[in-house]
C-alpha atoms as a PDB file:
ATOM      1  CA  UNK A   1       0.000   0.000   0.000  1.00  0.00           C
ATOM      2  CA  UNK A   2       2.932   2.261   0.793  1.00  0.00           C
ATOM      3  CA  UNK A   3       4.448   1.709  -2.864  1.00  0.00           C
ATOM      4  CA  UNK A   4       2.055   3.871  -4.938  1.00  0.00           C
ATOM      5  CA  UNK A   5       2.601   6.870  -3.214  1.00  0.00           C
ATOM      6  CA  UNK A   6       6.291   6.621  -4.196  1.00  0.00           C
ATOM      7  CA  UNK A   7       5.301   5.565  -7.343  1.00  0.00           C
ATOM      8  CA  UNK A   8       3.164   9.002  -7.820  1.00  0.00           C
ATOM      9  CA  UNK A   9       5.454  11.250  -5.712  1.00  0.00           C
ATOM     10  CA  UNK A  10       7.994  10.046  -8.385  1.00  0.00           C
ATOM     11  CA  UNK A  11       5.917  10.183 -11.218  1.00  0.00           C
ATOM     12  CA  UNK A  12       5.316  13.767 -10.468  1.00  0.00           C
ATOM     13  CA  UNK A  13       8.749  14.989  -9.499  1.00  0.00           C
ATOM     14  CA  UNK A  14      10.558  13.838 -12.582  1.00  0.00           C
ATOM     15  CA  UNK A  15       7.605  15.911 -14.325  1.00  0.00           C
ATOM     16  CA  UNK A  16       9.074  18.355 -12.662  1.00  0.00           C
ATOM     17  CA  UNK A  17      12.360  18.004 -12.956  1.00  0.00           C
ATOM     18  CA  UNK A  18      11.749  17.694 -16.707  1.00  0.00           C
ATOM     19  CA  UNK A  19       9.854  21.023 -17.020  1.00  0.00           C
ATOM     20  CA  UNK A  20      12.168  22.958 -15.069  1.00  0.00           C
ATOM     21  CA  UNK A  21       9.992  23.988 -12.320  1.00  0.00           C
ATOM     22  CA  UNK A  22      12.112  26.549 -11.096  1.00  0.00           C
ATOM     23  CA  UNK A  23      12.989  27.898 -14.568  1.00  0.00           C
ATOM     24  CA  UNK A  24       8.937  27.926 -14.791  1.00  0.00           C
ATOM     25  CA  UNK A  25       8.742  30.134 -11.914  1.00  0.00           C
ATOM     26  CA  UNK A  26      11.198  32.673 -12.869  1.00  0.00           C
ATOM     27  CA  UNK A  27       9.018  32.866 -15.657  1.00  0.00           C
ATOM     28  CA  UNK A  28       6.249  33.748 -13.824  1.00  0.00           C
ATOM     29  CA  UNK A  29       7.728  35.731 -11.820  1.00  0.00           C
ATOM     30  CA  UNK A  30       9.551  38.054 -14.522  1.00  0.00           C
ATOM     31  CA  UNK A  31       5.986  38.629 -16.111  1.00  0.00           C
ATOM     32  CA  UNK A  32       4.469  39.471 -12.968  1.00  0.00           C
ATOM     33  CA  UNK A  33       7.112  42.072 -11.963  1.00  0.00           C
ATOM     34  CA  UNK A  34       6.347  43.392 -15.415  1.00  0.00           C
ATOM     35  CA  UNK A  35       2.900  44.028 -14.717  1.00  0.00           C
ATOM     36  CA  UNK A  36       3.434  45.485 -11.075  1.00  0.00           C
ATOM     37  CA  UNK A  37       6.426  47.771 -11.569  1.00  0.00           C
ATOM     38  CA  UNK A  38       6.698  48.591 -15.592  1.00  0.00           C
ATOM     39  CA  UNK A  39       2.815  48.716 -16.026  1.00  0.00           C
ATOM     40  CA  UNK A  40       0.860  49.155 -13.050  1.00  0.00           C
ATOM     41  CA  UNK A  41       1.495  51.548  -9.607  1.00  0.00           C
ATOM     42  CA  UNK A  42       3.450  49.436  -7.160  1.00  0.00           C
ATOM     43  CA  UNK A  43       1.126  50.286  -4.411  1.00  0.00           C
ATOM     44  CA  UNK A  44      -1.427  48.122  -5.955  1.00  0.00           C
ATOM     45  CA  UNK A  45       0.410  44.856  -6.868  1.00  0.00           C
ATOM     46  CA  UNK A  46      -2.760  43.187  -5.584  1.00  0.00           C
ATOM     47  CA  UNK A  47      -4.890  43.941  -8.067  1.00  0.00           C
ATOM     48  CA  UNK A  48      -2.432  42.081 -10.609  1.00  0.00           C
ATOM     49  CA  UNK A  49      -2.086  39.401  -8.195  1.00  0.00           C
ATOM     50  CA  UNK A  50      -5.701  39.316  -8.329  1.00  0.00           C
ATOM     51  CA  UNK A  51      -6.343  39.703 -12.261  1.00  0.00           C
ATOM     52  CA  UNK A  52      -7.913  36.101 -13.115  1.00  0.00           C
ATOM     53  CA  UNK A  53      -7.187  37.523 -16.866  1.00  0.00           C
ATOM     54  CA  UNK A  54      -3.554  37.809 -16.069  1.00  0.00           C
ATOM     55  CA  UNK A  55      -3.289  35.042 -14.448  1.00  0.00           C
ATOM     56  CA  UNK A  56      -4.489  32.944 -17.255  1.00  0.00           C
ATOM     57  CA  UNK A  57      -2.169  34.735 -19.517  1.00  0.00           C
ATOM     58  CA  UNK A  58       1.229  33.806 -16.982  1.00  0.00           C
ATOM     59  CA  UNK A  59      -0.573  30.303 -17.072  1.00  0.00           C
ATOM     60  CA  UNK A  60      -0.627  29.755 -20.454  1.00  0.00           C
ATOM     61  CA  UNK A  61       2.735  31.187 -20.975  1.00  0.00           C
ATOM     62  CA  UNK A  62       4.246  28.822 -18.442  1.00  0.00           C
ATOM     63  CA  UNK A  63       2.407  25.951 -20.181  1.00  0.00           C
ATOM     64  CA  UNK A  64       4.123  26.895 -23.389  1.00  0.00           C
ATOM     65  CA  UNK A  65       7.485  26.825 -21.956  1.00  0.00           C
ATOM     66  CA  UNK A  66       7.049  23.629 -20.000  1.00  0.00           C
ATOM     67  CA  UNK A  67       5.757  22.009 -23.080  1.00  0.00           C
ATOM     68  CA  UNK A  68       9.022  23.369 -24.542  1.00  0.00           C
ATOM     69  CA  UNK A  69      11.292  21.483 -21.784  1.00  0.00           C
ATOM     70  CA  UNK A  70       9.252  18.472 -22.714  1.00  0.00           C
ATOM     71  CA  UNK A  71       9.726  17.920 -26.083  1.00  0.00           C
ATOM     72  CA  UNK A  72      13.209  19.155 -26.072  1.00  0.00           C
ATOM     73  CA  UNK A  73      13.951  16.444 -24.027  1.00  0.00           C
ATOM     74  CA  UNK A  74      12.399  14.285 -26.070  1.00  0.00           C
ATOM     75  CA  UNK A  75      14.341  14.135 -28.964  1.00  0.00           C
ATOM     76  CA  UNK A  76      17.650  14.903 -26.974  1.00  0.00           C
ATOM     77  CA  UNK A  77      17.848  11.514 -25.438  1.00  0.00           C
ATOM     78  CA  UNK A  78      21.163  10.245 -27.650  1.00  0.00           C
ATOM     79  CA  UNK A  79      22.249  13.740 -27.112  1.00  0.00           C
ATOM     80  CA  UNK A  80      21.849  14.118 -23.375  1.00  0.00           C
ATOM     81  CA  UNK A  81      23.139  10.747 -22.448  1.00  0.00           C
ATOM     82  CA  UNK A  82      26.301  11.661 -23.566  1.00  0.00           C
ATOM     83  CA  UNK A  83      26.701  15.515 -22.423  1.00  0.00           C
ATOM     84  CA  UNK A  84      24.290  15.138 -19.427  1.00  0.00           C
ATOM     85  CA  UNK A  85      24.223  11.101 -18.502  1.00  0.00           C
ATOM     86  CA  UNK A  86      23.114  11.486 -14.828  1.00  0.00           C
ATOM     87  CA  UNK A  87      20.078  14.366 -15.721  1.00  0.00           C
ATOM     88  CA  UNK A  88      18.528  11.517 -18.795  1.00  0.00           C
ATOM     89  CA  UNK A  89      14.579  10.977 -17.464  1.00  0.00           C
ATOM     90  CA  UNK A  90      12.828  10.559 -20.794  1.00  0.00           C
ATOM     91  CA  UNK A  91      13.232   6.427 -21.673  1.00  0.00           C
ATOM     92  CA  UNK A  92      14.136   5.735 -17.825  1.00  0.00           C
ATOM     93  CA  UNK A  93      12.517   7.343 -15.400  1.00  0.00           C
ATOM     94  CA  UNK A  94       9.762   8.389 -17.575  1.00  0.00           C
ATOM     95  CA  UNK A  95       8.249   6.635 -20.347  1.00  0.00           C
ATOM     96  CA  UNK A  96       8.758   8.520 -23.471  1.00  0.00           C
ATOM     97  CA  UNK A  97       4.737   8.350 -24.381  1.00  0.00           C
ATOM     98  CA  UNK A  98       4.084  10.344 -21.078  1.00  0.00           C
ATOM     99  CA  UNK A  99       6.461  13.006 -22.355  1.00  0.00           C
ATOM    100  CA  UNK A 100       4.396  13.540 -25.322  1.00  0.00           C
ATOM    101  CA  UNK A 101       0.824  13.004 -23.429  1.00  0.00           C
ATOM    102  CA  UNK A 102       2.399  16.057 -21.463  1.00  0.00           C
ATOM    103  CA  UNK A 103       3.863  18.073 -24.248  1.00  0.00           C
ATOM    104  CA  UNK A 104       0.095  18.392 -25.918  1.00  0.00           C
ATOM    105  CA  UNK A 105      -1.852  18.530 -23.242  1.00  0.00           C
ATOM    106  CA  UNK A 106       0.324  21.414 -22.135  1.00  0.00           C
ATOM    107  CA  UNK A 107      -0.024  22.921 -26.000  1.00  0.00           C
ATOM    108  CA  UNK A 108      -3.550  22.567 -25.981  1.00  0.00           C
ATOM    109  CA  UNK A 109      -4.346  24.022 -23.265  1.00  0.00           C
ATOM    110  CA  UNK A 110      -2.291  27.224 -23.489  1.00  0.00           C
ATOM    111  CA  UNK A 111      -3.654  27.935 -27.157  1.00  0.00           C
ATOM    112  CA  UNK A 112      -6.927  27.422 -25.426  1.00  0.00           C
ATOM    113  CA  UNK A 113      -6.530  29.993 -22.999  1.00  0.00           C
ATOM    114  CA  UNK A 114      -4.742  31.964 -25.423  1.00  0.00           C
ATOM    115  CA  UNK A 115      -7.792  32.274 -28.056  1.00  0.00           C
ATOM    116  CA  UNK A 116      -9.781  33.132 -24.868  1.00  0.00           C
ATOM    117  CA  UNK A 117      -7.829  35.933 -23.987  1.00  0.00           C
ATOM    118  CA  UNK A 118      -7.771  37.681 -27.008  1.00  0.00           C
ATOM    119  CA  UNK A 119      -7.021  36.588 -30.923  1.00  0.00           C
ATOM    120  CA  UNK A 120      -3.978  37.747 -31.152  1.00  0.00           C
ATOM    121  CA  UNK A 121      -2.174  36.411 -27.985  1.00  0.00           C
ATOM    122  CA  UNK A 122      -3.991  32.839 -29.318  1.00  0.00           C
ATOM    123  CA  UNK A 123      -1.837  33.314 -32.367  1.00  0.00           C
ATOM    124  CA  UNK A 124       1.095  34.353 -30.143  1.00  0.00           C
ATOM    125  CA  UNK A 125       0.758  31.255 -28.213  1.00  0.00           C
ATOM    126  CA  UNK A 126      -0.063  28.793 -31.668  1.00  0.00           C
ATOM    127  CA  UNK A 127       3.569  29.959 -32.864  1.00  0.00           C
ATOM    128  CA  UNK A 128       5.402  29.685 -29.988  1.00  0.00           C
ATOM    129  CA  UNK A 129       4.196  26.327 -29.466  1.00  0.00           C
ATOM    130  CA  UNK A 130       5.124  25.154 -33.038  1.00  0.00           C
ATOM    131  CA  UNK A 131       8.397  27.147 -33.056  1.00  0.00           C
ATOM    132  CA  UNK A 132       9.917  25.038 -29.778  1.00  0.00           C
ATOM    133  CA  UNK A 133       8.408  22.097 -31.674  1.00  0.00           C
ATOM    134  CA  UNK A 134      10.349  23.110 -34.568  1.00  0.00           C
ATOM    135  CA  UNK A 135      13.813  24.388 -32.871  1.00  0.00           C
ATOM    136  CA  UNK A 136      13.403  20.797 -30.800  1.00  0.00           C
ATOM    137  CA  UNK A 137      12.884  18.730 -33.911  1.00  0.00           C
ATOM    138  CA  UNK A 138      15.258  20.700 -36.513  1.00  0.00           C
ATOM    139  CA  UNK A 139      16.571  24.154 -35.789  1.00  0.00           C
ATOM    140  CA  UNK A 140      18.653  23.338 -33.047  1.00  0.00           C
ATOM    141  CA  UNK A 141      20.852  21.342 -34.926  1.00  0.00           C
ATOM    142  CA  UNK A 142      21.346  24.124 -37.489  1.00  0.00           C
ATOM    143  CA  UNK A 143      23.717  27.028 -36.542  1.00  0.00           C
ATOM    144  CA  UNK A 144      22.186  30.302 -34.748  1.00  0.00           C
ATOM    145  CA  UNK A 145      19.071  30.106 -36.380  1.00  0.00           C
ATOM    146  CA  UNK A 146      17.870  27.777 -33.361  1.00  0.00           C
ATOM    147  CA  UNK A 147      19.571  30.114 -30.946  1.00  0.00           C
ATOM    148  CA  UNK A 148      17.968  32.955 -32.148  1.00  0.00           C
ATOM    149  CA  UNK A 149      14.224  31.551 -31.836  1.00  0.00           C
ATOM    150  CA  UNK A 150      14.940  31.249 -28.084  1.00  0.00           C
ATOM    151  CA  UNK A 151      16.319  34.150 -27.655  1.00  0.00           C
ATOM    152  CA  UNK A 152      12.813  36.043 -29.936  1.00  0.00           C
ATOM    153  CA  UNK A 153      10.423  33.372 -27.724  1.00  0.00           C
ATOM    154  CA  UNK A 154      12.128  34.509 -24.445  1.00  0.00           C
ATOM    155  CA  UNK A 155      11.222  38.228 -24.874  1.00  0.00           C
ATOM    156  CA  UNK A 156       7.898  37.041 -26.386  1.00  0.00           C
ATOM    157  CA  UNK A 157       6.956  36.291 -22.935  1.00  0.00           C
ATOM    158  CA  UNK A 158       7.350  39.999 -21.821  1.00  0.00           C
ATOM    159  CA  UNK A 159       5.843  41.279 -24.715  1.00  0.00           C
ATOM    160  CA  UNK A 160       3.000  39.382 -24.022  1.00  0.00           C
ATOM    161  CA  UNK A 161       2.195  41.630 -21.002  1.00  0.00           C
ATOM    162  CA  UNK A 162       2.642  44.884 -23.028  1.00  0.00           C
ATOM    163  CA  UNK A 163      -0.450  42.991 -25.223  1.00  0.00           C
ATOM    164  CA  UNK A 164      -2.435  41.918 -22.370  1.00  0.00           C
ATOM    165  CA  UNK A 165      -2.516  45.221 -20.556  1.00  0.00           C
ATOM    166  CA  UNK A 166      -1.870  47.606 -24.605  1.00  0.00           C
ATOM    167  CA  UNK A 167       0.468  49.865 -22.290  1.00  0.00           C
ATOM    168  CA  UNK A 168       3.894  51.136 -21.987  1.00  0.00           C
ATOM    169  CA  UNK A 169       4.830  49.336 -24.849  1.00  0.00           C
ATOM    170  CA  UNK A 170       8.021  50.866 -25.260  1.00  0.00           C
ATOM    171  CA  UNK A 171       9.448  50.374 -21.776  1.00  0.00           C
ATOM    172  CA  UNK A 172       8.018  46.581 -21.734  1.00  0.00           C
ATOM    173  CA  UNK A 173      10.185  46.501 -25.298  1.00  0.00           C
ATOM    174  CA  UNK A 174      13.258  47.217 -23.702  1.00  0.00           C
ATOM    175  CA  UNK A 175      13.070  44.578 -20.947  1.00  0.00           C
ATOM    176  CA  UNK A 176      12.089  41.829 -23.964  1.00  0.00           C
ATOM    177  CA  UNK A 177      15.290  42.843 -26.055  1.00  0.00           C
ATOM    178  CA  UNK A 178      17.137  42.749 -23.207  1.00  0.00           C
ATOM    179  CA  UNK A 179      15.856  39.218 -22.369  1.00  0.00           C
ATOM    180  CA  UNK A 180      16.063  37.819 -25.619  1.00  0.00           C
ATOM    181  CA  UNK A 181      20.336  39.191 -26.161  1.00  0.00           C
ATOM    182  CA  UNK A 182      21.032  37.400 -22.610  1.00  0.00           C
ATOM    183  CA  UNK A 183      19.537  34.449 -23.358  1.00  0.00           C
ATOM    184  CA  UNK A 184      20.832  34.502 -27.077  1.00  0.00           C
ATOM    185  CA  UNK A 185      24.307  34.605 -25.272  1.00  0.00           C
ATOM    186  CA  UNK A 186      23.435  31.994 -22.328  1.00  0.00           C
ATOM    187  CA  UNK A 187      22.222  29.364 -25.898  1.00  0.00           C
ATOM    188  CA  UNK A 188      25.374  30.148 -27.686  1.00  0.00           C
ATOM    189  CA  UNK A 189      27.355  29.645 -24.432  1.00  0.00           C
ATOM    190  CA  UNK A 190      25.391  26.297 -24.183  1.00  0.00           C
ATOM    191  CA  UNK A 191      26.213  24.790 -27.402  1.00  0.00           C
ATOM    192  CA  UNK A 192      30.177  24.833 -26.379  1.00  0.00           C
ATOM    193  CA  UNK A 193      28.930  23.099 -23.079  1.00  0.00           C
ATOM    194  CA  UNK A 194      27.443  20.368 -25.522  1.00  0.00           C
ATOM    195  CA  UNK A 195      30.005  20.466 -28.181  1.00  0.00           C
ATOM    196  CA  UNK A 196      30.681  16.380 -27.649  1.00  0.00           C
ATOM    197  CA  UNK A 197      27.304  14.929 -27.874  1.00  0.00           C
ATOM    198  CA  UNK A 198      26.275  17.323 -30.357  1.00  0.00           C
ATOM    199  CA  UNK A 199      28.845  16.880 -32.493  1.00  0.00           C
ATOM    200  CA  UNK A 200      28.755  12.967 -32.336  1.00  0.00           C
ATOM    201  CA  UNK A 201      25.021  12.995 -33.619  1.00  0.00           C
ATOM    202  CA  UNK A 202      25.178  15.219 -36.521  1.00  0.00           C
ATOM    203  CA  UNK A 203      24.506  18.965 -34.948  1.00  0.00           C
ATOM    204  CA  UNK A 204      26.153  21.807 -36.857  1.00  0.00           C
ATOM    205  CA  UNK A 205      25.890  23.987 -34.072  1.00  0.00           C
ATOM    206  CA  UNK A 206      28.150  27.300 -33.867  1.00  0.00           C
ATOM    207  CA  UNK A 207      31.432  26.111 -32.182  1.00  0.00           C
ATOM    208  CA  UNK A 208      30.837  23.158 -34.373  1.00  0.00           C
ATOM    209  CA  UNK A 209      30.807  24.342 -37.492  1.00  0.00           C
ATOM    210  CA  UNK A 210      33.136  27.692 -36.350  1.00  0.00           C
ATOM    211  CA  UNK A 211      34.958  26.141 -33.570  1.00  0.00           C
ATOM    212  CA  UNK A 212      35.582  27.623 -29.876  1.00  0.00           C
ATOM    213  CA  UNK A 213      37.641  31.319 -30.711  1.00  0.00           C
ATOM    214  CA  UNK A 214      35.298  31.890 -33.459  1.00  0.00           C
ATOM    215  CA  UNK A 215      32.097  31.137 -31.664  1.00  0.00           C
ATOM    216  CA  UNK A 216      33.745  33.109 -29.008  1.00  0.00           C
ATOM    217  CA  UNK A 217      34.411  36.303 -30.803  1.00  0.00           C
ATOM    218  CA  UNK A 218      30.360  36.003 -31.741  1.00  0.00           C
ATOM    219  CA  UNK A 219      29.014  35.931 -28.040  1.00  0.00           C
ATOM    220  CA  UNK A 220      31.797  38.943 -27.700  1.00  0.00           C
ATOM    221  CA  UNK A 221      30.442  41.046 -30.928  1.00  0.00           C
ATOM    222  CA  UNK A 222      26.786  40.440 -29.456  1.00  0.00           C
ATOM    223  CA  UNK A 223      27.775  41.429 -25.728  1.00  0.00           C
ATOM    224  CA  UNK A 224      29.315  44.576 -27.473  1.00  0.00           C
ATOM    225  CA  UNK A 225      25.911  45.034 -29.392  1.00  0.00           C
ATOM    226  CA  UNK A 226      23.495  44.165 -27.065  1.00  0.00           C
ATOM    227  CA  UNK A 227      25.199  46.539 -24.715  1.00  0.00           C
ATOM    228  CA  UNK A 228      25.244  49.556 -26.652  1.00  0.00           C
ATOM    229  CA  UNK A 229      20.950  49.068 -27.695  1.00  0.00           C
ATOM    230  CA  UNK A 230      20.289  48.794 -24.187  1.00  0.00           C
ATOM    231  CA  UNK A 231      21.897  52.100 -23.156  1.00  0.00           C
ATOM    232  CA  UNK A 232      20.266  53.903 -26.409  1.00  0.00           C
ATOM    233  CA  UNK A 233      16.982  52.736 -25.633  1.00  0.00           C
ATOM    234  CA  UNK A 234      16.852  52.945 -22.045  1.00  0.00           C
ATOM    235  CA  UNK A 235      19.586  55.135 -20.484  1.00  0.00           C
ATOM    236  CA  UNK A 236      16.943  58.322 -20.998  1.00  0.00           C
ATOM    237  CA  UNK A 237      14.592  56.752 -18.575  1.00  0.00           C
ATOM    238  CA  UNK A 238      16.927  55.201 -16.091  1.00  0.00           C
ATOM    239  CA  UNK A 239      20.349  54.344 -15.555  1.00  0.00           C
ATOM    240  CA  UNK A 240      19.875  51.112 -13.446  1.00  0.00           C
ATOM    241  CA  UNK A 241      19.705  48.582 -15.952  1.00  0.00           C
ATOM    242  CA  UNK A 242      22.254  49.731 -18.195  1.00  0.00           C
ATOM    243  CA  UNK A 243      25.181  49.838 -15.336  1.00  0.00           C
ATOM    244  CA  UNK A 244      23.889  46.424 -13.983  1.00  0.00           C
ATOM    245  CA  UNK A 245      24.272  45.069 -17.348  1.00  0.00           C
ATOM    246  CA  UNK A 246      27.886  46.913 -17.896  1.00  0.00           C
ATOM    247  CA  UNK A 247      29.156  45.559 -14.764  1.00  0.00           C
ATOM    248  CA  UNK A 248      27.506  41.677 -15.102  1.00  0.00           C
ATOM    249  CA  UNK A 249      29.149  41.684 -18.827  1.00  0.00           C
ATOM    250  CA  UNK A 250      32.399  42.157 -17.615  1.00  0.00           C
ATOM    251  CA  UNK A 251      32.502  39.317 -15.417  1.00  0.00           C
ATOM    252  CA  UNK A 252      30.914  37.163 -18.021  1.00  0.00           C
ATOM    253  CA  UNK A 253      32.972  38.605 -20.932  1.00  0.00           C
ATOM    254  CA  UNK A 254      36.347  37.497 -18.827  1.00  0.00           C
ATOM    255  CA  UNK A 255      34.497  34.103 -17.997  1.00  0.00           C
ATOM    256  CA  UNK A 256      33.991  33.676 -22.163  1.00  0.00           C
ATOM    257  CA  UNK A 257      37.960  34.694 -22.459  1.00  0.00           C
ATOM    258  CA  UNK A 258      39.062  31.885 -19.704  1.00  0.00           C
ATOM    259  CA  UNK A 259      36.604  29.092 -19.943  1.00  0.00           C
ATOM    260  CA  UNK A 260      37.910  25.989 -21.725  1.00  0.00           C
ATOM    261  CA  UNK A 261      36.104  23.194 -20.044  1.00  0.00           C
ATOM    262  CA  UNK A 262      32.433  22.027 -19.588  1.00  0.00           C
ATOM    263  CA  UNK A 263      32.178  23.117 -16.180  1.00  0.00           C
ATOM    264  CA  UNK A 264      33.218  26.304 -17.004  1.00  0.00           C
ATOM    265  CA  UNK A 265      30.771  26.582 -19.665  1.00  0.00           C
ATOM    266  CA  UNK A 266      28.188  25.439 -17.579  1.00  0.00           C
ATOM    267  CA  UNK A 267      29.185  28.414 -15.135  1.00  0.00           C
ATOM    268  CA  UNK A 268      29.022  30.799 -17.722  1.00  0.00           C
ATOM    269  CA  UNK A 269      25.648  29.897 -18.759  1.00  0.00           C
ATOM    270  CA  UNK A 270      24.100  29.846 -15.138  1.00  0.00           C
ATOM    271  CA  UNK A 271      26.148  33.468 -14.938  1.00  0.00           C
ATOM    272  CA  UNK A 272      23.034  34.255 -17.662  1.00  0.00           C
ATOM    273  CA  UNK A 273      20.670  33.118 -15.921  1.00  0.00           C
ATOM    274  CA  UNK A 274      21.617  35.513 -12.528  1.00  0.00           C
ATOM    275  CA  UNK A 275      22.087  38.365 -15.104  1.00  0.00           C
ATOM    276  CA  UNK A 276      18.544  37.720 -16.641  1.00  0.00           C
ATOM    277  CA  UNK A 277      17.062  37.748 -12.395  1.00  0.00           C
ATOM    278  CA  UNK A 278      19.124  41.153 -11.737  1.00  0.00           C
ATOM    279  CA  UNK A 279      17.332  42.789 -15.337  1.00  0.00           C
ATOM    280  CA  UNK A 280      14.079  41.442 -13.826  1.00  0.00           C
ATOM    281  CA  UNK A 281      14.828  42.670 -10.395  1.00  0.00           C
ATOM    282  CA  UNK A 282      15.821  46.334 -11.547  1.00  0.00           C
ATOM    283  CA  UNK A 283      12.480  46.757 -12.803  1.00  0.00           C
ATOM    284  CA  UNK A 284      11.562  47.559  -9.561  1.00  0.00           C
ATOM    285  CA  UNK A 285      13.610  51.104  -9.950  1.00  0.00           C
ATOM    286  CA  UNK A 286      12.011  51.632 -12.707  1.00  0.00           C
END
């Protein structure tokens, strides 16, 4: 009698584990402190907490990106088992028809909700869905074309909020481009983590088909570029985000420079991922 909770504790958890649930709730969380501190008066952060609207609309967006995790994972089994052996649930722990039960239920649902939202955030949600099919399936083994839909996707889900609430578009613009050049750099920064499997199954991914100083000098070129449009587009309304981002460049810039070894790498990328929560968090000086 004992054995089935296990069994559905674990059956749950590697669901989990598989969508990222704390990458989920960043998510969240990012379009949330959008809302409050970008769009609405801080003083009343409950009435966005309280939006059922809203709520759908972080909802749906978190399905999307779950689904995402899913069906990445999916058809990265060879792949992962030989970058990321110990981390491989799909096939083991989890049988690979669940995975895709998951991935459409999780599609379906979020298109659902998007079409009741509004039209266009229905067709929002319809192509995001098919483009992480698509960058799952095909792009990602094709140089920065698969990096690049991330990186559009990932400031999708702030510009979502600009077309949920049809205000302060421009401000809400500057937080998505600055989303989608981090996490352009943090997928670049990625494929040298996963050079090996990658390149034993037939990816043509950037330090693949470049190599590591060449790919390099790219994530430097787009540091250099993304730096510059941030402090032309936003540096007239505030100066937080543009020294945060000077300063957190620097130290990931000299981490590109030095890093030889997947550990490194997978420094570097998680360095992204605490310069993407500090852009989030200066919102709130906004």
């Amino acid at each position: 009698m004992q054995a089935q909770p296990r069994q559905k504790r674990s059956f749950i958890f590697n669901y989990l584990k598989l969508v990222r649930g704390l990458n989920l709730f960043m998510v969240a969380l990012t379009q949330y402190l959008t809302a409050i501190f970008l769009i609405g008066d801080p003083d009343g952060w409950l009435q966005v907490l309280t939006n059922k609207g809203f709520f759908l609309l972080v909802s749906s967006t978190v399905m999307i990106t779950g689904a995402g995790y899913l069906i990445n994972d999916y058809y990265d089994v060879k792949i992962d088992l030989v970058n990321k052996p110990g981390r491989v649930i799909v096939g083991k722990n989890l049988k690979r028809r669940w995975v895709i039960v998951g991935h459409t239920f999780l599609n379906l649902a979020s298109i659902a909700i998007g079409f009741y939202l509004s039209i266009t955030i229905g067709i929002i949600n319809f192509m995001a869905a098919f483009l992480l099919w698509l960058y799952s399936n095909r792009l990602k083994r094709h140089p920065f074309i698969g990096n690049f839909v991330v990186a559009v996707l990932t400031g999708t889900t702030l510009f979502l909020v600009s077309e949920y609430y049809g205000e302060k578009q421009y401000l809400i613009l500057c937080y998505a481009i600055f989303a989608g050049f981090i996490t352009l750099i943090r997928e670049i920064i990625k494929d040298l983590e996963d050079m090996k499997g990658d390149e034993r199954y037939g990816c043509k991914t950037l330090p693949i088909v470049l190599g590591v100083s060449k790919t390099k000098n790219i994530i430097y070129g787009i540091a250099a570029i993304f730096l510059t449009t941030v402090f032309l587009m936003i540096s007239h309304i505030s100066m937080i985000l543009p020294i945060t981002l000077s300063v957190a460049l620097i130290f990931l810039i000299f981490g590109v420079i030095k890093a030889d070894t997947i550990k490194a790498y997978n420094r570097l990328s998680n360095l992204c991922k605490l310069i993407m929560l500090l852009g989030v968090i200066s919102m709130i000086w906004i």
